[in-house]
PDB file of N, CA and C in Angstrom:
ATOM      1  N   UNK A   1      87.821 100.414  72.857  1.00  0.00           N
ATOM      2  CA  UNK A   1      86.721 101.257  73.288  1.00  0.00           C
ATOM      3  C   UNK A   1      87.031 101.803  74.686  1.00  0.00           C
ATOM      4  N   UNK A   2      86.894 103.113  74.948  1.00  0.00           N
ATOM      5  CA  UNK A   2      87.149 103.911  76.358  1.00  0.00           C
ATOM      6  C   UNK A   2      85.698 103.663  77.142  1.00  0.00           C
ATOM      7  N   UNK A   3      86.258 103.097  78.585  1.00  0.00           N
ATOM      8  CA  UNK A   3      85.434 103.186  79.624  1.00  0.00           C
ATOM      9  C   UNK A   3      85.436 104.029  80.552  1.00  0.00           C
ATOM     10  N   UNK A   4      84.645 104.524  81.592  1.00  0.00           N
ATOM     11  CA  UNK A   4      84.752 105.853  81.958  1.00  0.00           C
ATOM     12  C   UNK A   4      84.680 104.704  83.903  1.00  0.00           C
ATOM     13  N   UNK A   5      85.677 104.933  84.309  1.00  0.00           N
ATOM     14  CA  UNK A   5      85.396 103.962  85.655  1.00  0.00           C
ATOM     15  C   UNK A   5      85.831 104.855  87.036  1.00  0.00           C
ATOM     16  N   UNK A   6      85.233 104.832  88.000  1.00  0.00           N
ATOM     17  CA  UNK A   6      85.453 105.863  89.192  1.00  0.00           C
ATOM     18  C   UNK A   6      86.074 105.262  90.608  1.00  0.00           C
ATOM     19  N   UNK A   7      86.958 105.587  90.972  1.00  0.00           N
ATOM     20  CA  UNK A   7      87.500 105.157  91.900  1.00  0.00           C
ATOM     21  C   UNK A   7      87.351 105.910  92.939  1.00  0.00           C
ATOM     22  N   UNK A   8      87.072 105.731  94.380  1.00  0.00           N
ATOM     23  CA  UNK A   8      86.368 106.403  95.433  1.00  0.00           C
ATOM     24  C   UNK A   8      87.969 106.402  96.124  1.00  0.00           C
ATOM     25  N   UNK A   9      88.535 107.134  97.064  1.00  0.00           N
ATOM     26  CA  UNK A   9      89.664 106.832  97.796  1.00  0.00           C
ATOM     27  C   UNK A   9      89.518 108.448  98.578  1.00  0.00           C
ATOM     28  N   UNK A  10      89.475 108.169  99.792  1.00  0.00           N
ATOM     29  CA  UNK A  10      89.801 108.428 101.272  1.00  0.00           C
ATOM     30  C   UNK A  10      88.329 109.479 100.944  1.00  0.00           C
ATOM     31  N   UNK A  11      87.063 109.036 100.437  1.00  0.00           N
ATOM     32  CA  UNK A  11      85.956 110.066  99.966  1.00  0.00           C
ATOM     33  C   UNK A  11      86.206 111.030  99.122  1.00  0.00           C
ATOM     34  N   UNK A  12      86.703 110.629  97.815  1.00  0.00           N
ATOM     35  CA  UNK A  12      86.867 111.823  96.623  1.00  0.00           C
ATOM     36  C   UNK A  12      87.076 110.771  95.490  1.00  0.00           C
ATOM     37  N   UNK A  13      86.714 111.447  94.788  1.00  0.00           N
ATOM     38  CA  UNK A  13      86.323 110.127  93.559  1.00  0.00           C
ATOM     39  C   UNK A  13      87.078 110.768  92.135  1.00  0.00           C
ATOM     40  N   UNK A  14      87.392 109.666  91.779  1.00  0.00           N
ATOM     41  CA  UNK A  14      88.579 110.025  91.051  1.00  0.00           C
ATOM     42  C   UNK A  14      88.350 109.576  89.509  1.00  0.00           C
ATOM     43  N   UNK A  15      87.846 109.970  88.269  1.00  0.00           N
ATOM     44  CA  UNK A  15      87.106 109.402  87.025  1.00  0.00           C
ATOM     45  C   UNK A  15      88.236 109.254  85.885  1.00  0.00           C
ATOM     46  N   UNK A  16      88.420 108.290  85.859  1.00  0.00           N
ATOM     47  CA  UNK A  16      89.547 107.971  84.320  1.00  0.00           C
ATOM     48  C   UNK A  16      88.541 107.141  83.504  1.00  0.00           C
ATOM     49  N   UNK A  17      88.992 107.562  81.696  1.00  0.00           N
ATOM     50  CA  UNK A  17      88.608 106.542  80.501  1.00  0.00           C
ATOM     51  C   UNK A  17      89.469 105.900  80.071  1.00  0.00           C
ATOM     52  N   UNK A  18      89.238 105.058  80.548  1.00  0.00           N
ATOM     53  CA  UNK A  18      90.572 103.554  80.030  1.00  0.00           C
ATOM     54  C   UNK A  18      89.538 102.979  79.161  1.00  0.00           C
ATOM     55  N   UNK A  19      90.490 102.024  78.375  1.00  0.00           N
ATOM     56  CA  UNK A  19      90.526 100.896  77.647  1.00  0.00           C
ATOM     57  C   UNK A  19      90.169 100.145  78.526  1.00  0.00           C
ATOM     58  N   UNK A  20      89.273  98.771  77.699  1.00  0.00           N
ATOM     59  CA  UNK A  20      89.195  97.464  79.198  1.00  0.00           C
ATOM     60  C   UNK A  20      89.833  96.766  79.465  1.00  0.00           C
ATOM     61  N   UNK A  21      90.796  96.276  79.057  1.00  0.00           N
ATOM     62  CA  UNK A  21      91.866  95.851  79.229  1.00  0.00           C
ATOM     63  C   UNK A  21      92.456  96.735  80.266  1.00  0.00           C
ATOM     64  N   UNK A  22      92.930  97.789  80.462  1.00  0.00           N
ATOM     65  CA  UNK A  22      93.122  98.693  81.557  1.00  0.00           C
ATOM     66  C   UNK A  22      92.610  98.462  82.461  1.00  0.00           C
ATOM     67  N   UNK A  23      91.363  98.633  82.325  1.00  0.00           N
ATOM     68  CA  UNK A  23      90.208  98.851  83.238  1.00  0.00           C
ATOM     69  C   UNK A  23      90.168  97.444  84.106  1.00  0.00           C
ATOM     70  N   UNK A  24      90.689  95.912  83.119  1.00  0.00           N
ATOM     71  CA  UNK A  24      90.622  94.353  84.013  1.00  0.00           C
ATOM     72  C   UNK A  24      92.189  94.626  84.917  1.00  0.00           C
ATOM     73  N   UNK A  25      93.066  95.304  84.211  1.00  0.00           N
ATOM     74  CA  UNK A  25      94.364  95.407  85.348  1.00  0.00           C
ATOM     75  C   UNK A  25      93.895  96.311  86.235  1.00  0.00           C
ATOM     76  N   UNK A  26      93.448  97.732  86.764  1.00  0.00           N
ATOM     77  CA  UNK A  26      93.260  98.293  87.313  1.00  0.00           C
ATOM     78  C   UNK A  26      92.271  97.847  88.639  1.00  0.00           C
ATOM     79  N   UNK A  27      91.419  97.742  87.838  1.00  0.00           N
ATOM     80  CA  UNK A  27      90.461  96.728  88.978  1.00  0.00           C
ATOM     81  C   UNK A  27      91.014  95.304  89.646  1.00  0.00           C
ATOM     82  N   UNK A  28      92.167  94.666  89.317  1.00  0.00           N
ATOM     83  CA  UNK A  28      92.446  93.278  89.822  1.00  0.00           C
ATOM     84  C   UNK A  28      92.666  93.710  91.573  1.00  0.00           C
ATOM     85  N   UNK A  29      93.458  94.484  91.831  1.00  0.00           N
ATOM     86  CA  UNK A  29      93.619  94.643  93.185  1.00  0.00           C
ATOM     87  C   UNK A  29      92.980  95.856  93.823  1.00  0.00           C
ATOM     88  N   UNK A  30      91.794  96.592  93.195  1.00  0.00           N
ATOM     89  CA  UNK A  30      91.201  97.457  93.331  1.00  0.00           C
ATOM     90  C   UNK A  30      90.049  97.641  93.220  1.00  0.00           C
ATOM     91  N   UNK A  31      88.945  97.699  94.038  1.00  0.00           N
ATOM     92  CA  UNK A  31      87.770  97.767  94.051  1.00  0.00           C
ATOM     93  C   UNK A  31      87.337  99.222  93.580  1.00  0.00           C
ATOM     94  N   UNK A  32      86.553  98.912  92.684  1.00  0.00           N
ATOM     95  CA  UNK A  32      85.830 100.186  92.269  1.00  0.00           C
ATOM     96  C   UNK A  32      84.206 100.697  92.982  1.00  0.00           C
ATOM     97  N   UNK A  33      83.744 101.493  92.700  1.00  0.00           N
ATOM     98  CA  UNK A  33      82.352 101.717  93.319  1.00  0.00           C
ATOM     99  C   UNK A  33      82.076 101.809  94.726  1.00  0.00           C
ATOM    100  N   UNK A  34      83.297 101.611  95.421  1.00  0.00           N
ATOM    101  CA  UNK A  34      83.193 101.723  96.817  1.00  0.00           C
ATOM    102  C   UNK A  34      84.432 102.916  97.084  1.00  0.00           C
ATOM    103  N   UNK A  35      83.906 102.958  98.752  1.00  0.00           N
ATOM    104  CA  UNK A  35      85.560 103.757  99.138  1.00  0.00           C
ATOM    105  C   UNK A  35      86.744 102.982 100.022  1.00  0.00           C
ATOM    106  N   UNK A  36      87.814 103.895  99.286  1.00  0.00           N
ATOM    107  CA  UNK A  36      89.086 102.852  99.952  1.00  0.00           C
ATOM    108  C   UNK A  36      89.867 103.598 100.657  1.00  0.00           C
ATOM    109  N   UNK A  37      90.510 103.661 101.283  1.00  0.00           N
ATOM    110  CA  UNK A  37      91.756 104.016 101.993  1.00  0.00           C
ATOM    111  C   UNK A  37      92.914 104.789 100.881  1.00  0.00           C
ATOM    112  N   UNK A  38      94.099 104.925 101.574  1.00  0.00           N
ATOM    113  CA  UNK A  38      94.897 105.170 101.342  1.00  0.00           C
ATOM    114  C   UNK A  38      96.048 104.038 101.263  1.00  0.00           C
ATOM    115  N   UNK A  39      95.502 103.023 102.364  1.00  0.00           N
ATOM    116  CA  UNK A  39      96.381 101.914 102.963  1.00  0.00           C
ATOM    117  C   UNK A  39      96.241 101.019 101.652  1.00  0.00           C
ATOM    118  N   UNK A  40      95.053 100.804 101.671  1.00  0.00           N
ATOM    119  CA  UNK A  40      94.392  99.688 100.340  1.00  0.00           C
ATOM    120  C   UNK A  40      95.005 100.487  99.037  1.00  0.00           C
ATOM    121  N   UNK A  41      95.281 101.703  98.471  1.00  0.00           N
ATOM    122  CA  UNK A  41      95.817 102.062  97.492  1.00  0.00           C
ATOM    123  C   UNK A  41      97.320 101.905  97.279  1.00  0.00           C
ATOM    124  N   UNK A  42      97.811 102.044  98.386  1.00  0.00           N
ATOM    125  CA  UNK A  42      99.372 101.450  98.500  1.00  0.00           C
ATOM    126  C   UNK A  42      99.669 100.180  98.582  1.00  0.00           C
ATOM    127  N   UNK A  43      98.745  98.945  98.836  1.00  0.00           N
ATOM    128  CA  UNK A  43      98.830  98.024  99.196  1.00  0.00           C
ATOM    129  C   UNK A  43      98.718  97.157  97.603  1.00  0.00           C
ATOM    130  N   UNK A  44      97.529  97.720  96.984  1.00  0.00           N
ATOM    131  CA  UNK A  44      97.673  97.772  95.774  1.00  0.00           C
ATOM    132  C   UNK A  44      98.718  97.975  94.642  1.00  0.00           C
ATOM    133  N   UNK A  45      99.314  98.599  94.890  1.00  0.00           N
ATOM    134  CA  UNK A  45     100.334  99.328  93.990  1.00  0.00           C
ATOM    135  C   UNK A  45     101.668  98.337  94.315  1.00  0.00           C
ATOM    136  N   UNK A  46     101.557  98.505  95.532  1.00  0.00           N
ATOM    137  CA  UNK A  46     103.176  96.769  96.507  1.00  0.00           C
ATOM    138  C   UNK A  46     102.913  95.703  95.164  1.00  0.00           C
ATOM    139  N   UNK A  47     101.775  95.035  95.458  1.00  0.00           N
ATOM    140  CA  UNK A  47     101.258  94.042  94.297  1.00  0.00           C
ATOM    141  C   UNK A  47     101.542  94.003  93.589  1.00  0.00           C
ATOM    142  N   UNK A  48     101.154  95.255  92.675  1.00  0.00           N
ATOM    143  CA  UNK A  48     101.414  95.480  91.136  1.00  0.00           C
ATOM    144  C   UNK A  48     102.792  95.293  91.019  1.00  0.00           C
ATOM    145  N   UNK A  49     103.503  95.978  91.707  1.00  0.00           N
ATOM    146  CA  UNK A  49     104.986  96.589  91.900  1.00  0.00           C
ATOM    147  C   UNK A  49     105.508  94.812  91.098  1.00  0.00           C
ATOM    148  N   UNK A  50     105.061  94.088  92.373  1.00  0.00           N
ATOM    149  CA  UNK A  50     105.576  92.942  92.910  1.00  0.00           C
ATOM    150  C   UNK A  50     105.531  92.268  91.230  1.00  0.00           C
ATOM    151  N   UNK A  51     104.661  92.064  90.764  1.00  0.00           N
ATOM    152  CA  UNK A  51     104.196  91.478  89.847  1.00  0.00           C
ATOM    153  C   UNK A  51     104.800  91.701  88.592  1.00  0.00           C
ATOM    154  N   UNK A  52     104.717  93.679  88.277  1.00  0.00           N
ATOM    155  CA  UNK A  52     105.964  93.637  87.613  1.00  0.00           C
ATOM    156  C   UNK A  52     107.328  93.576  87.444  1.00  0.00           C
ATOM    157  N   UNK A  53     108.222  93.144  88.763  1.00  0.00           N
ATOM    158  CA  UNK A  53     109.282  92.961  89.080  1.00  0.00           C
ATOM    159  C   UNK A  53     110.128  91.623  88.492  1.00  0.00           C
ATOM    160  N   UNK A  54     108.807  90.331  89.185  1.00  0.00           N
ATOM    161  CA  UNK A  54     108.635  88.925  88.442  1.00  0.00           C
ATOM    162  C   UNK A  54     108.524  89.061  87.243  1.00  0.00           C
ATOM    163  N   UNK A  55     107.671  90.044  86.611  1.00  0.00           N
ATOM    164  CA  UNK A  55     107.832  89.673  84.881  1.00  0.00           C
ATOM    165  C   UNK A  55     109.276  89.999  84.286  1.00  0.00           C
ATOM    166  N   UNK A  56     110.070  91.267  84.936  1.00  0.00           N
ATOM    167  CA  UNK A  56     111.612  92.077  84.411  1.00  0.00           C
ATOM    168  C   UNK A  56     112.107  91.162  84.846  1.00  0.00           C
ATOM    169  N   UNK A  57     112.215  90.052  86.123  1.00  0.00           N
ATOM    170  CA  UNK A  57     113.185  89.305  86.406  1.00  0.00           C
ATOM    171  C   UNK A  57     113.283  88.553  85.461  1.00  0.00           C
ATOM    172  N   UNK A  58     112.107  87.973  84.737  1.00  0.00           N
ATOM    173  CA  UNK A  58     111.760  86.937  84.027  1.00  0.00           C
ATOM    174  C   UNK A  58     112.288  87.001  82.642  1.00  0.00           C
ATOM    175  N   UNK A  59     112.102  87.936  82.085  1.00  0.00           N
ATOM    176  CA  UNK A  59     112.311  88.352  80.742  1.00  0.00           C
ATOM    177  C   UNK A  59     114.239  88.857  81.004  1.00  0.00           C
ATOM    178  N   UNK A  60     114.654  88.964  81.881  1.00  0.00           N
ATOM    179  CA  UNK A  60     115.962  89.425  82.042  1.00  0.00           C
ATOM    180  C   UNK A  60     116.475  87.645  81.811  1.00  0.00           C
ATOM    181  N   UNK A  61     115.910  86.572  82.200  1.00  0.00           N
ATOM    182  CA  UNK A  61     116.518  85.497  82.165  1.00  0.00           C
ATOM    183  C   UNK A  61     116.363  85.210  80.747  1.00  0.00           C
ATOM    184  N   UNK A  62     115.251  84.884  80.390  1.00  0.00           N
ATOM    185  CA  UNK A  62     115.125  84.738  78.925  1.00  0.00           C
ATOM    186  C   UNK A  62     116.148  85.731  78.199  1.00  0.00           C
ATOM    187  N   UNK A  63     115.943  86.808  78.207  1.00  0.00           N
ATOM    188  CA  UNK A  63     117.400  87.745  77.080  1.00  0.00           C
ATOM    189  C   UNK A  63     118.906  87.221  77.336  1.00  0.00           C
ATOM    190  N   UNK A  64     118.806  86.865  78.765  1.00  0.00           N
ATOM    191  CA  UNK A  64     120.322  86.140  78.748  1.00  0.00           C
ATOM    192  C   UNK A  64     120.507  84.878  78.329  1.00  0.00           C
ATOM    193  N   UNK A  65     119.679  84.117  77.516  1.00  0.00           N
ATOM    194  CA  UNK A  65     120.019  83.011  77.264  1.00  0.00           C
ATOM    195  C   UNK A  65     120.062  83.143  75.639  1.00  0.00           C
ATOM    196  N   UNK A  66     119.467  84.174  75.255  1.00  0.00           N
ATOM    197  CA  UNK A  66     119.642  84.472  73.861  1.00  0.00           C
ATOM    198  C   UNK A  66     121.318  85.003  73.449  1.00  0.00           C
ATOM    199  N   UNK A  67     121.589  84.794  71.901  1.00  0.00           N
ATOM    200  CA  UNK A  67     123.098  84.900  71.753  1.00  0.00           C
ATOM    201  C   UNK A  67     122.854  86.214  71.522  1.00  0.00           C
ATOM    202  N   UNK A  68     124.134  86.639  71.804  1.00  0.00           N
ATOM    203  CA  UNK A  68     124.932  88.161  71.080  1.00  0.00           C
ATOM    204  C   UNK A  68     124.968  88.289  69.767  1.00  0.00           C
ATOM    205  N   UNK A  69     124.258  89.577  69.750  1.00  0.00           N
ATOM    206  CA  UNK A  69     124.690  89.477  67.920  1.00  0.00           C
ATOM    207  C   UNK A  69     125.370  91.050  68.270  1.00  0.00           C
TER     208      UNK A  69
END
């Protein structure tokens, strides 16, 4: 089901329909309903970055332990 959620940043508001599942990643390091920066949107994104980096590292170990076919 699409949710319609608004993100405020540097006073301009910004409206996407995500999925909620979307909508629980999007919001983890991001406050909605208020206004944010620019700083807090990049700071956000470092995070994410970060987070998906640990999962590729992760899954790069696991595939190397699997055999060659």
């Amino acid at each position: 089901m699409k949710k319609k959620i608004v993100f405020y940043i540097d006073n301009l508001a910004y409206h996407f329909e995500v999925d909620e599942e979307l909508e629980k990643e999007m919001t983890m390091f991001l406050q909605k309903g208020i206004n944010i920066d620019v700083k807090d949107l990049l700071a956000a994104y470092v995070r994410k970055s970060q987070e998906c980096l640990a999962l590729k590292t992760e899954v790069s170990k696991i595939s190397a332990k699997l055999p060659k076919i």
